[in-house]
Structure formats: C-alpha cells, structure tokens
Protein backbone atom coordinates (compact mmCIF):
# COMPACT_ATOMS: atom_id res chain seq x y z
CA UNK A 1 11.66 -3.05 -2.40
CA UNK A 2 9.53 -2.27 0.41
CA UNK A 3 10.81 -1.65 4.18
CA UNK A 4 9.98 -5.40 5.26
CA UNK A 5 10.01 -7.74 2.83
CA UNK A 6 10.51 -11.50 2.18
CA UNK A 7 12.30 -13.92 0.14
CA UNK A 8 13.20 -17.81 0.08
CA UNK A 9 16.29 -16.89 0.58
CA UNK A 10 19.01 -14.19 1.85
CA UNK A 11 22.57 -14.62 0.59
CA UNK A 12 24.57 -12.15 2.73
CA UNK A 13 28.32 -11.08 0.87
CA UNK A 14 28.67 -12.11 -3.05
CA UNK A 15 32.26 -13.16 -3.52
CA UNK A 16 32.58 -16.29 -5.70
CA UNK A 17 30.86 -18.48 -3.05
CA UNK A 18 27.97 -16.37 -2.29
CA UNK A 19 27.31 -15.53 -6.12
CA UNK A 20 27.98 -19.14 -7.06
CA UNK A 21 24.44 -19.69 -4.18
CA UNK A 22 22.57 -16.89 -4.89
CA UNK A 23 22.71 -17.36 -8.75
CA UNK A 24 22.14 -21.31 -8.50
CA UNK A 25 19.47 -20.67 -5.94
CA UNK A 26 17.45 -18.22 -8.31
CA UNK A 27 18.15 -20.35 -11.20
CA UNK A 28 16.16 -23.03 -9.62
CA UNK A 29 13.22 -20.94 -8.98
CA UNK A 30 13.87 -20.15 -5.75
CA UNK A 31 12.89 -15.83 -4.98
CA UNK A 32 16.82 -14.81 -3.85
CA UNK A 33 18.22 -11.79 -2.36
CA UNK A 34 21.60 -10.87 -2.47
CA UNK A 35 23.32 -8.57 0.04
CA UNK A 36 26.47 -7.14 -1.17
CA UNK A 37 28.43 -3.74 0.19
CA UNK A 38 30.94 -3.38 -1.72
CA UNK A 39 31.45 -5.35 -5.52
CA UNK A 40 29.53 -8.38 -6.53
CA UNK A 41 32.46 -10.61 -7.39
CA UNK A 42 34.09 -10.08 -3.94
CA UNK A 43 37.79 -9.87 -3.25
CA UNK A 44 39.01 -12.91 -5.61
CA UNK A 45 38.32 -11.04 -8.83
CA UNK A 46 39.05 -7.13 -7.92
CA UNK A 47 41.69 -7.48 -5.39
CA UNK A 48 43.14 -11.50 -5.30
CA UNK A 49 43.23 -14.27 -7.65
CA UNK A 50 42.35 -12.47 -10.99
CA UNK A 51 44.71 -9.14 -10.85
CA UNK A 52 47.27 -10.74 -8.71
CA UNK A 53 48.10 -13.72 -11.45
CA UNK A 54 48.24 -10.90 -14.43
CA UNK A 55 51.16 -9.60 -12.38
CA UNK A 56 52.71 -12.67 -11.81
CA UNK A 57 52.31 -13.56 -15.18
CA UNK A 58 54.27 -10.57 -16.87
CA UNK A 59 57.28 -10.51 -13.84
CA UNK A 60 57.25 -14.86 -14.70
CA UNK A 61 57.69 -13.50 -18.76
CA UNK A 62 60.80 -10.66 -17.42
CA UNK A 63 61.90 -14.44 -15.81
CA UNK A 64 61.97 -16.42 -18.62
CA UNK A 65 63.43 -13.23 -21.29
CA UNK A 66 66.24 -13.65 -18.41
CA UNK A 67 66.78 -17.04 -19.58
CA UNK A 68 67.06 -16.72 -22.87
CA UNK A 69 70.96 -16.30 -23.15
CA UNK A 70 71.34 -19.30 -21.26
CA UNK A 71 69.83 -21.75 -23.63
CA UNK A 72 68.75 -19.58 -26.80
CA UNK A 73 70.12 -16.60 -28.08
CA UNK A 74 70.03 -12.87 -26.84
CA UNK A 75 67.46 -11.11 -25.19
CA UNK A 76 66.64 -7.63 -23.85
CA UNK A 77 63.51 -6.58 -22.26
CA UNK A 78 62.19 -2.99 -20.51
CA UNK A 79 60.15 -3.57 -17.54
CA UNK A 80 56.65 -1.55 -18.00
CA UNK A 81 54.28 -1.76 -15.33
CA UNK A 82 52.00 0.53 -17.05
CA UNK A 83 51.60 -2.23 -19.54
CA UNK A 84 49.99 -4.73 -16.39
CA UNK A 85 48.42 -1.93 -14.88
CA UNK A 86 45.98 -1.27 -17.60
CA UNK A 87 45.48 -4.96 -18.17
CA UNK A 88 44.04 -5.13 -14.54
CA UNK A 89 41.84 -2.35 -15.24
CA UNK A 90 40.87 -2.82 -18.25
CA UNK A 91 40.44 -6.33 -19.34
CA UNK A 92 40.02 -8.27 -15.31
CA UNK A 93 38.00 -4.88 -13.19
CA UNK A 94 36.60 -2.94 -15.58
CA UNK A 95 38.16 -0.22 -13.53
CA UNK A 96 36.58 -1.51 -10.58
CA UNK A 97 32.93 -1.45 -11.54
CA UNK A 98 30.77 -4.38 -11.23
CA UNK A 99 27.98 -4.06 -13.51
CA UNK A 100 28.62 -7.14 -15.41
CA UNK A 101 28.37 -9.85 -11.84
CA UNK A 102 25.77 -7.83 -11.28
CA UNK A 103 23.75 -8.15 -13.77
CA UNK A 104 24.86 -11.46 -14.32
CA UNK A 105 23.30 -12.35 -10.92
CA UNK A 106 19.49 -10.34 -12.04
CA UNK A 107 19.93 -12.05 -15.37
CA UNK A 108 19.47 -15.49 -13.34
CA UNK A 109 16.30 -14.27 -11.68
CA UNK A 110 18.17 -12.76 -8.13
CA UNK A 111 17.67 -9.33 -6.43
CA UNK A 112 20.72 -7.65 -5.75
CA UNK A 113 20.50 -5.36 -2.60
CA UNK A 114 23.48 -3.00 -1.81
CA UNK A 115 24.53 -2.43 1.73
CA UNK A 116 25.57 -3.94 4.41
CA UNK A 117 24.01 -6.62 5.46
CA UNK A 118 23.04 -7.85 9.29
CA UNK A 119 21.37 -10.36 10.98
CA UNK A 120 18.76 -9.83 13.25
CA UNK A 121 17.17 -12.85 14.39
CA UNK A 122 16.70 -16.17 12.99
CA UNK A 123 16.24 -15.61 9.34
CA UNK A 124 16.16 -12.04 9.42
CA UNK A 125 18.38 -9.82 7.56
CA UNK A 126 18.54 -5.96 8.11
CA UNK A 127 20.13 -3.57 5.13
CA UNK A 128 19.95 0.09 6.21
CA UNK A 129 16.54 0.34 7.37
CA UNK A 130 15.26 -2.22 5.35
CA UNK A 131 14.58 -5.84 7.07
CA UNK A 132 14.01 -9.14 4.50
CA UNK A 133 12.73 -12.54 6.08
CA UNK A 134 14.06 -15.29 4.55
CA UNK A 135 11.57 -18.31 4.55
CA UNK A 136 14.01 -21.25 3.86
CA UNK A 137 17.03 -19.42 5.65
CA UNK A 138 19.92 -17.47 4.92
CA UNK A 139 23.93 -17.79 3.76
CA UNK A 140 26.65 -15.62 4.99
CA UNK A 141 29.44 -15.26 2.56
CA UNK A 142 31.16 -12.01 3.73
CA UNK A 143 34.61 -13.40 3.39
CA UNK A 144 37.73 -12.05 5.72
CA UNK A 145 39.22 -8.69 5.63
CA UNK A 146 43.34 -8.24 5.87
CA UNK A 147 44.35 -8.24 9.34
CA UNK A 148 46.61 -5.41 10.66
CA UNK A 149 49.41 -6.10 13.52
CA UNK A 150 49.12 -3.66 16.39
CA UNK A 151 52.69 -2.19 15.58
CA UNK A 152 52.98 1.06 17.57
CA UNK A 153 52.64 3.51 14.71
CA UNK A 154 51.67 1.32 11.74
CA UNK A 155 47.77 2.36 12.23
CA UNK A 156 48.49 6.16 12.02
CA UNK A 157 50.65 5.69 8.14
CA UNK A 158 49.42 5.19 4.66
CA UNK A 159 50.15 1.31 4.56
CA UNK A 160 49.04 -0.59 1.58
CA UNK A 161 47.12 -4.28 1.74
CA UNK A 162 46.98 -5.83 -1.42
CA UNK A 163 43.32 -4.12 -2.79
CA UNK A 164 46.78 -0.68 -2.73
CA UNK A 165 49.04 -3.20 -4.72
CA UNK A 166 46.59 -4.27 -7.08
CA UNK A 167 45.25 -0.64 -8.40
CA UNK A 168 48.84 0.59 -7.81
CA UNK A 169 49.25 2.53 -11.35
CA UNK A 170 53.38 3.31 -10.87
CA UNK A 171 55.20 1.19 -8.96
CA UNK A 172 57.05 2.24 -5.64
CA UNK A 173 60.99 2.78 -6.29
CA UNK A 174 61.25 1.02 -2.47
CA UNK A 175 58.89 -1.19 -0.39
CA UNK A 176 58.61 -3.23 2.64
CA UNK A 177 56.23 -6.12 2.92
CA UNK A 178 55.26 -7.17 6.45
CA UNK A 179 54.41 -11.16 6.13
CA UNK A 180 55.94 -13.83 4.71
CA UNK A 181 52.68 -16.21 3.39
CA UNK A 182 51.83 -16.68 -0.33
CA UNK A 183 50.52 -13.25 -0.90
CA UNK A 184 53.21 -11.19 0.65
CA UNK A 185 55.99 -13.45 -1.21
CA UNK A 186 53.69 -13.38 -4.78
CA UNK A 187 53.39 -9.37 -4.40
CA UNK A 188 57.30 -9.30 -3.35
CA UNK A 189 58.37 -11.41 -6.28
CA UNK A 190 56.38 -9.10 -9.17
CA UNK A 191 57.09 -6.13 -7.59
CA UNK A 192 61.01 -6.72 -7.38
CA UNK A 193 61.04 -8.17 -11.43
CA UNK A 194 59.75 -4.61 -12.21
CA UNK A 195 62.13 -2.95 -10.67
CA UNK A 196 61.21 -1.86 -6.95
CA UNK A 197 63.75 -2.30 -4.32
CA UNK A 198 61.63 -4.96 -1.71
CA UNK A 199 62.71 -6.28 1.90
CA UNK A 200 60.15 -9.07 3.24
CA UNK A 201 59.91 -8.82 6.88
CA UNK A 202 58.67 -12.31 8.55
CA UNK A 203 58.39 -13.12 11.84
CA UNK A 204 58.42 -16.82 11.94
CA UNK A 205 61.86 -18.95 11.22
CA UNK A 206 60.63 -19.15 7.49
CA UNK A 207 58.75 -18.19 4.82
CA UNK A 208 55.51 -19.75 4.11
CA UNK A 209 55.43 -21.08 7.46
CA UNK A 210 52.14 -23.07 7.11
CA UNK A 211 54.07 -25.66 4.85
CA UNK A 212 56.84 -27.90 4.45
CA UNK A 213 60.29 -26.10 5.68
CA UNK A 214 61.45 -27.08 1.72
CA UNK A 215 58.57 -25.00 0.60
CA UNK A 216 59.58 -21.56 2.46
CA UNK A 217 63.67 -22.70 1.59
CA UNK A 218 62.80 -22.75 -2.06
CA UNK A 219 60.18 -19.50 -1.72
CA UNK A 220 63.18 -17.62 -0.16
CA UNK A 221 66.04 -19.03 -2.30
CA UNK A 222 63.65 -17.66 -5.22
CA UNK A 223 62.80 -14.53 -3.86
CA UNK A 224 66.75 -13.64 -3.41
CA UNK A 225 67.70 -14.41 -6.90
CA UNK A 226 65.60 -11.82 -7.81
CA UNK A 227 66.97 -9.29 -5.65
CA UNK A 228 64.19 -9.15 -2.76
CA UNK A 229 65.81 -8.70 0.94
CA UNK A 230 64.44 -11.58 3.15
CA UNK A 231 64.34 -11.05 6.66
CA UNK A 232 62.80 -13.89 8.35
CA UNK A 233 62.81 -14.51 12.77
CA UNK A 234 62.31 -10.67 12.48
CA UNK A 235 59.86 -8.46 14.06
CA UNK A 236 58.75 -4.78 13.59
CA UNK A 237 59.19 -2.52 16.59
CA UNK A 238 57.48 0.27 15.11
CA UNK A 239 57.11 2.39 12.18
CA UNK A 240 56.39 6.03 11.19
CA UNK A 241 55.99 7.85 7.80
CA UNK A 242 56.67 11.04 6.82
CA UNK A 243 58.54 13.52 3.98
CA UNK A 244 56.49 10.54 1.59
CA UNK A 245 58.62 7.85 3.21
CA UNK A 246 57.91 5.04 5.87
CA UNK A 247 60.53 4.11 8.63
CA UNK A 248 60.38 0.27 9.75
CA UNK A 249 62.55 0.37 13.24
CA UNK A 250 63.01 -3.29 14.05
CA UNK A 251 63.48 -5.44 17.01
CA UNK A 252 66.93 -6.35 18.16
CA UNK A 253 68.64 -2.88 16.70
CA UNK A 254 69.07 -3.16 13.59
CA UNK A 255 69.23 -0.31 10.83
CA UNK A 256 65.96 0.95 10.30
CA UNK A 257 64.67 0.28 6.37
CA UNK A 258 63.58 3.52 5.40
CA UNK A 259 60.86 2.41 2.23
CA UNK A 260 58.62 4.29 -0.32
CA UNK A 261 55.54 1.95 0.35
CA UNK A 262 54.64 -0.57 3.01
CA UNK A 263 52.49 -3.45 2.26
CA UNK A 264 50.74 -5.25 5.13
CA UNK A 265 50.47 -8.72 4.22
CA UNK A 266 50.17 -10.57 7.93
CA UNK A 267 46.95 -12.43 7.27
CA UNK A 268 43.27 -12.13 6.81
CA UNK A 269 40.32 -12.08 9.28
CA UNK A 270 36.80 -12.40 9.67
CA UNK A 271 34.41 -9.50 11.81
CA UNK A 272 31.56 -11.92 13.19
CA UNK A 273 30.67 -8.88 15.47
CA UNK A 274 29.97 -7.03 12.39
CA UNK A 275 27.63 -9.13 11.17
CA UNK A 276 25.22 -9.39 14.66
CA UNK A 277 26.29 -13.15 14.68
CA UNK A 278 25.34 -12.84 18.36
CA UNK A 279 21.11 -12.52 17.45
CA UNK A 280 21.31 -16.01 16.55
CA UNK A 281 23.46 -17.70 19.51
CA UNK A 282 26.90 -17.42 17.46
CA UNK A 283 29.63 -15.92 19.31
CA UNK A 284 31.05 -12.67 17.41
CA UNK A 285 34.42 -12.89 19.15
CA UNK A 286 35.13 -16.36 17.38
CA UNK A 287 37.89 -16.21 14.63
CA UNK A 288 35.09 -18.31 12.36
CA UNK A 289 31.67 -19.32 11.89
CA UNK A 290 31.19 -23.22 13.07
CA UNK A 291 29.72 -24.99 10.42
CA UNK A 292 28.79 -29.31 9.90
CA UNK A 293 29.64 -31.53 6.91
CA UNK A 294 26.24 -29.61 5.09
CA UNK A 295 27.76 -26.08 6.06
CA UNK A 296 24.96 -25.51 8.26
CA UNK A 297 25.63 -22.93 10.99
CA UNK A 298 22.53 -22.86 12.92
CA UNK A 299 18.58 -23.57 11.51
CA UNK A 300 18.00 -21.64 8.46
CA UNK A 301 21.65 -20.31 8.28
CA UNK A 302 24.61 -21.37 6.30
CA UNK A 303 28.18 -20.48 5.78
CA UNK A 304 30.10 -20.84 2.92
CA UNK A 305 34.16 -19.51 2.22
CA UNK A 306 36.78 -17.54 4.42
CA UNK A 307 34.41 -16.63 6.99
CA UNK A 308 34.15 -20.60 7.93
CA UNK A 309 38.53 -20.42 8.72
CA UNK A 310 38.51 -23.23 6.01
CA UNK A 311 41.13 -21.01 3.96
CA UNK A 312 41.07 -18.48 2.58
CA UNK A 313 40.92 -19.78 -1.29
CA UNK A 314 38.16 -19.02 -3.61
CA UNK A 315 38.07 -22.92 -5.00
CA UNK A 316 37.53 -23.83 -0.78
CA UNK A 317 34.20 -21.09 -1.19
CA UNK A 318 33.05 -22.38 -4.78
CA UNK A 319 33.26 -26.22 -3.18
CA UNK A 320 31.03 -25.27 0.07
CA UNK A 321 29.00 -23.07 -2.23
CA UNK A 322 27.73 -25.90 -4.23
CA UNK A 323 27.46 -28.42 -0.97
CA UNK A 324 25.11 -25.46 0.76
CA UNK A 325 23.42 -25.22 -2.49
CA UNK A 326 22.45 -28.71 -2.62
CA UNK A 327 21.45 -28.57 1.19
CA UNK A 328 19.23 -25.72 0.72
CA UNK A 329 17.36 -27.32 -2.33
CA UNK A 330 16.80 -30.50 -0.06
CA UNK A 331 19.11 -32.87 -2.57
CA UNK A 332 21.62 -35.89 -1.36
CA UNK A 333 24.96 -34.97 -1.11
CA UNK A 334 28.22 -35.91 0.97
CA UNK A 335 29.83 -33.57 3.71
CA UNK A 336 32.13 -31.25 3.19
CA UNK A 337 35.71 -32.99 3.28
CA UNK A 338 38.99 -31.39 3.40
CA UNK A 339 41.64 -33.67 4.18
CA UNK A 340 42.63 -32.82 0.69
CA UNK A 341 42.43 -29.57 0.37
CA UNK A 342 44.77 -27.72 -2.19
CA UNK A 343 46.89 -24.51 -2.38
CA UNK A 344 49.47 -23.07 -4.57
CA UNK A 345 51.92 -20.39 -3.71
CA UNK A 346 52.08 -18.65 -7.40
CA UNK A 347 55.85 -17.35 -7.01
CA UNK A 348 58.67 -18.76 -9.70
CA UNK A 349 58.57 -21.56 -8.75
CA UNK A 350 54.99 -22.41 -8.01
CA UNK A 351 54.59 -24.23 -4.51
CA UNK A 352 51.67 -26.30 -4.97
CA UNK A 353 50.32 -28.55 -1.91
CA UNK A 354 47.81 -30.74 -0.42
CA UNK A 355 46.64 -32.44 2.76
CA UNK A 356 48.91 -32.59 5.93
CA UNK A 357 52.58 -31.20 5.75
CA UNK A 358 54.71 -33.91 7.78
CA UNK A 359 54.48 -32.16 10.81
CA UNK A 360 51.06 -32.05 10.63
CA UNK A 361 50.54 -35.71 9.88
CA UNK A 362 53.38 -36.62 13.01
CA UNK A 363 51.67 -34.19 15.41
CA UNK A 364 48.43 -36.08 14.22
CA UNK A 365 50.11 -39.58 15.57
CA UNK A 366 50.75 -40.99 12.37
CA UNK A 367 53.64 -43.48 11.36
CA UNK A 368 55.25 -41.36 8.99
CA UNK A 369 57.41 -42.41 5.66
CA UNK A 370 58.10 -39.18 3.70
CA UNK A 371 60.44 -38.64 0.43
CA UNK A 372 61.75 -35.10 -1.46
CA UNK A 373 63.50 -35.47 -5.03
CA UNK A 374 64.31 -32.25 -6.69
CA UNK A 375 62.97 -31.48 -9.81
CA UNK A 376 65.99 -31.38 -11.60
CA UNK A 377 66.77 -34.99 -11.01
CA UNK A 378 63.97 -35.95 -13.56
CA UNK A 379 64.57 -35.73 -17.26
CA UNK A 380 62.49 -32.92 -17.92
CA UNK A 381 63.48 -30.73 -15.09
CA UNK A 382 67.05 -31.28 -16.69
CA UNK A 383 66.16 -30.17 -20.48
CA UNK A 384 64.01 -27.25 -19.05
CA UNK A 385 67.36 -25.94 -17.09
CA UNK A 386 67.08 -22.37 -15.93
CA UNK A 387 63.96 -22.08 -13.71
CA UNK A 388 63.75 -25.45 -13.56
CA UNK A 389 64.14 -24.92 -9.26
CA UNK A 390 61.73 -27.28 -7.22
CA UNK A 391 61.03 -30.55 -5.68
CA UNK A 392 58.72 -32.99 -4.89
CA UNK A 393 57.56 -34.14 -1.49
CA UNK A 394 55.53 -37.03 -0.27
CA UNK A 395 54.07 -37.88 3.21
CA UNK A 396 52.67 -41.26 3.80
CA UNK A 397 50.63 -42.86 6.63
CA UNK A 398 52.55 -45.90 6.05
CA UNK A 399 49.86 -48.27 8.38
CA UNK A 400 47.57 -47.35 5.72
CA UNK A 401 49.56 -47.02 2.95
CA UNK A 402 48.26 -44.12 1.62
CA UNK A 403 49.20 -40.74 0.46
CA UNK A 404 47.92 -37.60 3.23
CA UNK A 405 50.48 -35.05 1.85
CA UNK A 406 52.08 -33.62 -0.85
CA UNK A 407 54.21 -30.67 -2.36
CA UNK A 408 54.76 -30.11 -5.63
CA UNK A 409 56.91 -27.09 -6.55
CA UNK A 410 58.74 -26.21 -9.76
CA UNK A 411 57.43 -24.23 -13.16
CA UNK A 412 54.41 -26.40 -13.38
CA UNK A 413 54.09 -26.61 -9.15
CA UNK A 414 50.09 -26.07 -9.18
CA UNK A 415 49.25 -28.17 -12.31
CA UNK A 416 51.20 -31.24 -11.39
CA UNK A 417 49.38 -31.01 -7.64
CA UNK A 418 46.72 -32.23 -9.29
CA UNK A 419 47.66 -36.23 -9.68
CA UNK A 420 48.79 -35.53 -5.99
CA UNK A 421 45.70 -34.07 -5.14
CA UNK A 422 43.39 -37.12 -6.80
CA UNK A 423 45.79 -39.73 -4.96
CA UNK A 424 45.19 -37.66 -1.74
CA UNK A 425 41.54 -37.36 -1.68
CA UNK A 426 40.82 -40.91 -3.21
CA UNK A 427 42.63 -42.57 -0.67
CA UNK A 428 44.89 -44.25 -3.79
CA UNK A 429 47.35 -47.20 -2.50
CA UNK A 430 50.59 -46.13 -2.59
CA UNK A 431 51.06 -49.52 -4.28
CA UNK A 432 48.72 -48.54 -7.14
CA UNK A 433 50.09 -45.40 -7.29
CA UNK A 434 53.85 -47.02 -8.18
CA UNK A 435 52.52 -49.13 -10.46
CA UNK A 436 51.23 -46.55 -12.63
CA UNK A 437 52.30 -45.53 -16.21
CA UNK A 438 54.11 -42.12 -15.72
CA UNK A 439 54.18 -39.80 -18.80
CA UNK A 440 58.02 -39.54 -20.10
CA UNK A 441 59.77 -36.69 -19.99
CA UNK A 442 56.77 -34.84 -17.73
CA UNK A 443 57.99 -33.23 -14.66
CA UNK A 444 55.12 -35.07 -13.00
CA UNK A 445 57.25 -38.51 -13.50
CA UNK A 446 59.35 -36.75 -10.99
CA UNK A 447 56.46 -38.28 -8.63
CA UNK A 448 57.00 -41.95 -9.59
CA UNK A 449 60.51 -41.32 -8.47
CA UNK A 450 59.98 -40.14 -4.84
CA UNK A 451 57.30 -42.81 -4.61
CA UNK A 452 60.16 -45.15 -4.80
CA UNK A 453 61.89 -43.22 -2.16
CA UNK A 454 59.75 -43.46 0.60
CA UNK A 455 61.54 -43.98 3.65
C-alpha cells in the first residue's frame, strides 16, 4: 500500500464486530480496510468466550464425575490441566496465531493492515506513517482493555488478567482473584475444580453485583462448595510480590493472603484518547463512544461493541455489527434496541439474564410484581438432583403486563434464557405467556410456575 491511500471504507479493531463489518462490507463490493494491532479475531476468541468455556467445560465434567456416587455408581477422576491447556492451543488459538481470520477476511475481498490504528480527521485513518481516506466513512471496533485498580503496589507485581489465565500452561497451587463479576467467578470456579487453592476478593456486598441479589447468593453458594474462599464487602489495601509469591494486605486488618498468582478481574475499559477520538469532536476522556439507534457516532463514523459501554459481550458487537452494516450499505433497518439484552454467567450453575433486574425496573418508576421458584421445585430439577442448584426469577411491569426481566439459573441457566429472552424483547402478555403449552419435565416449565406466582 502506498503512504496515502483510499478506500470505501476503514474498519478500525477486528474483534467479532469489526470482522463481522469489514468482511460483509467487502463481500458486497465495497474496497475495505481493516486495521488490526494485535489478532484478527479480537479478545472473544484468544482470550474470552472461546478458551474460557473449554475450561469451564472440563472443571463442569470434574462436577458431574463428583456426582456420580450420588445417583449412579462409583467414580474417580485425576484433574489434568495439561489436558485443557493444549485444547486451547491447539484446537481454539492455534497457539495464538491468526492466520486463518486473517485470511478469512482477504478471502472476502478486504485488506488487512496491521498496526495501530488512529483517527485523524473526519474519515481519516493514520497506521504508522501510513494515512487511508475512507470515502463512505469509517468503524471503530477496538473493544475495551481490563481495567486495573490503583492499589498501592499492584502496578509494580506480575498480576495476571485473564489473556495470563487463558495461556496459563500449569496451574498456580494458590491464587487470588480481585473482582467478583462473571469472569472473575468463571476463572475462580475452573481454577479451584483443578485443584488451585482460590480466595475471591469483592468489594461490593455480593457477587455479581450487576444482577439480582439471588444471582450473586447462588454464584457464591456455588463457588464455596467447591472450595473457593469468598470474600465479599472487602477491599485490597495493598499488595507486594516477591520470593515468587504475592501478598494481598487488606482493609480492616485482616491476615494478609499470601497467593502464588493474582488475577485482576475488576472490569474492562475503553482508551478513547488512544484512538485521537478528539480530531473528530469526541471527547477521549468519556468511558464510551456515543452512538444513535444506526450506531452512528459522528458523519462517516460508526461504532460497533465494547467501546460503545453497551457490554461487554461479543453477541452485543455481532448485533450492532450487522445494524452498522446495513447503515453503511444505505438499507432499511430498525435501531439498535437493548431493553432485552442477554448475559450468562457460565459458572455451575449458569446465571443466565435479561432486561432490567428489579431494582433496575423500581429505580426506573415501574409498578413492580416479581416471582423466584427454585429449580428444584419443578419435576425435572428434582430427577436431575445433584447440581440441580438454581432458580427462576421474573420482573413484571404489571401496568403493562409485560415481562422487562428475567433470571434463569440452574444447569441449563443460558439455554432456557432464551424463551425469557423472546418474551422480553417481544413485549409477550404475561397473559399469553401463562397460557402457553410448557414442555413436561423441562426445567424451562419451571417458568410457567413462577408466572403463576407473580406477586
């Protein structure tokens, strides 16, 4: 490519969202350039989603081997992490090389450009010393980066985030997790069926804090039966490593916890300064891009995934992917709506939810009816018995009469979210919804039961 060049269009960061543009974009004709400085895939598939549920899959088999004496037989299993390591390199990274998205994105027609990418102007993108004008506009996809607490000390150790956990080859004897939300509970929960000694630190009241109270009970309840120290209304006072160990000090004086790793797991952030957000009148202090229904951020730019502060979910980024998409190529489409927007905690149990957790709908000035039924109070949850922990919790707007919330948790938490989920977007009566055939024995009919419990 030359030193100045142009393009129809500049896609800026190629996780799922910005590959899912770029490649739709060139596969429509349109000449594409995609930006990427560091793997074309982006975190979801290197250093989230992908590698993370291989994990929880083999600790969830340890689980269920556990069970066995309770309702089958005899069992005896050896933990191997070796065995899930070399399943995450092998079969979901290819050791962390991307040649396969990336030539999946030239095989569509795209240019693939590596470096960082910044803006400098309206429809100007700068790589290095190179600068590419994009003539219809451009799409920042650059995603969020973990964000570190300013812990006196912490900066100065060798702390893990989860890209450490994920490539982690032998697993720590000892480890403290700093957060409580779905990824530092997920990590805590594999890590302590292999066989490491974990202690979650969490400063809030609860785990999980961004949901339902039920939802961090159960995470927590989970979490201890598998040995994992929960310390939650805690906060670090400082830490310090050295002779290969870290030292967590504590507020309010207690014992130190004196750990072999420690995984930073207090949230994710985006770096609008980084990208020269300022050249075209966006403010680079601002914890996300602003974007309307079309995920337009300004003429000729777009946004699409974390760096928006929709959520950090690759399903939120492959939804606004294919609404900017459709923008770009001029075609009909509605806005972007997430009043139903989905998330599972993928622990044993899974939490799955959607929509407003009570408080959220009360603090919103709704008229509130909600209901929780455990999962073992439905036929199936009763046969499954071991493991069968979870619940199910509904939150009405009762002047509408209509579903805005819902948790789903249990062995099958994220897959029966997704009746929940319909009901919730679609607006379904709460009268239609009760008057619905409900699969028997499913642990979904456990939602026809707290529909009948709404109080």
């Amino acid at each position: 490519m030359n030193a100045h060049e142009r393009a129809d269009v500049v896609v800026v960061g190629l996780g799922p969202g910005g590959e899912h543009v770029a490649g739709t974009l060139a596969e429509a004709g349109l000449d594409v350039v995609g930006v990427e400085a560091e793997l074309v895939g982006g975190e979801c598939p290197y250093w989230g989603c992908v590698p993370s549920k291989m994990m929880i899959r083999a600790g969830d088999l340890l689980a269920e081997a556990g069970r066995v004496p309770a309702l089958a037989g005899r069992a005896a299993v050896t933990p191997d992490w070796n065995r899930v390591a070399a399943r995450i390199r092998d079969e979901a990274t290819d050791d962390w090389h991307d040649q396969v998205a990336a030539d999946r994105l030239t095989a569509k027609g795209g240019r693939l450009v590596r470096g960082i990418g910044r803006l400098a102007g309206p429809r100007r993108v700068t790589v290095g010393d190179r600068t590419i004008e994009a003539r219809r506009g451009i799409v920042l996809a650059t995603g969020t980066r973990p964000r570190i607490p300013s812990v006196p000390g912490l900066r100065e150790t060798p702390y893990w985030t989860n890209r450490d956990a994920m490539a982690a080859k032998e697993l720590p004897e000892s480890m403290a997790v700093l957060g409580g939300g779905a990824i530092g509970v997920e990590l805590a929960q594999v890590f302590a069926r292999f066989g490491c000694a974990v202690t979650v630190i969490e400063g809030q009241d609860r785990l999980l804090s961004q949901e339902e109270p039920e939802a961090g009970e159960l995470a927590a309840a989970a979490l201890r039966a598998d040995g994992v120290t929960v310390l939650t209304g805690t906060r670090v006072r400082e830490v310090g490593h050295g002779d290969d160990l870290f030292t967590v000090h504590l507020e309010g004086g207690a014992e130190p916890l004196r750990v072999a790793r420690l995984l930073v797991a207090t949230g994710r952030m985006a770096d609008l300064g980084a990208l020269a957000v300022h050249t075209v009148g966006i403010d680079p202090t601002a914890p996300a891009v602003p974007t309307d229904g079309q995920l337009r951020a300004a003429e000729g730019l777009w946004a699409v995934g974390d760096i928006t502060g929709r959520g950090a979910f690759t399903h939120v980024s492959m939804y606004q992917a294919q609404i900017a998409v459709r923008d770009i190529l001029g075609e009909p489409g509605p806005d972007a709506d997430y009043r139903a927007l989905p998330r599972v905690t993928f622990t044993d149990p899974e939490i799955g939810a959607v929509g407003l957790t009570e408080r959220q709908a009360r603090e919103q000035g709704l008229r509130v009816r909600t209901s929780v039924l455990p999962l073992a109070s439905s036929t199936r949850g009763w046969i499954h018995g071991p493991g069968n922990e979870g619940f199910v919790k509904l939150v009405e707007d009762a002047d509408r009469g209509v579903l805005v919330g819902a948790t789903s948790a249990g062995p099958a938490g994220g897959e029966v979210l997704y009746g929940l989920n319909v009901a919730v977007h679609a607006e379904v009566p709460v009268h239609t919804l009760r008057h619905m055939i409900y699969t028997y024995p499913t642990f979904h009919r456990t939602v026809e039961a707290a529909l009948g419990a709404l109080r």
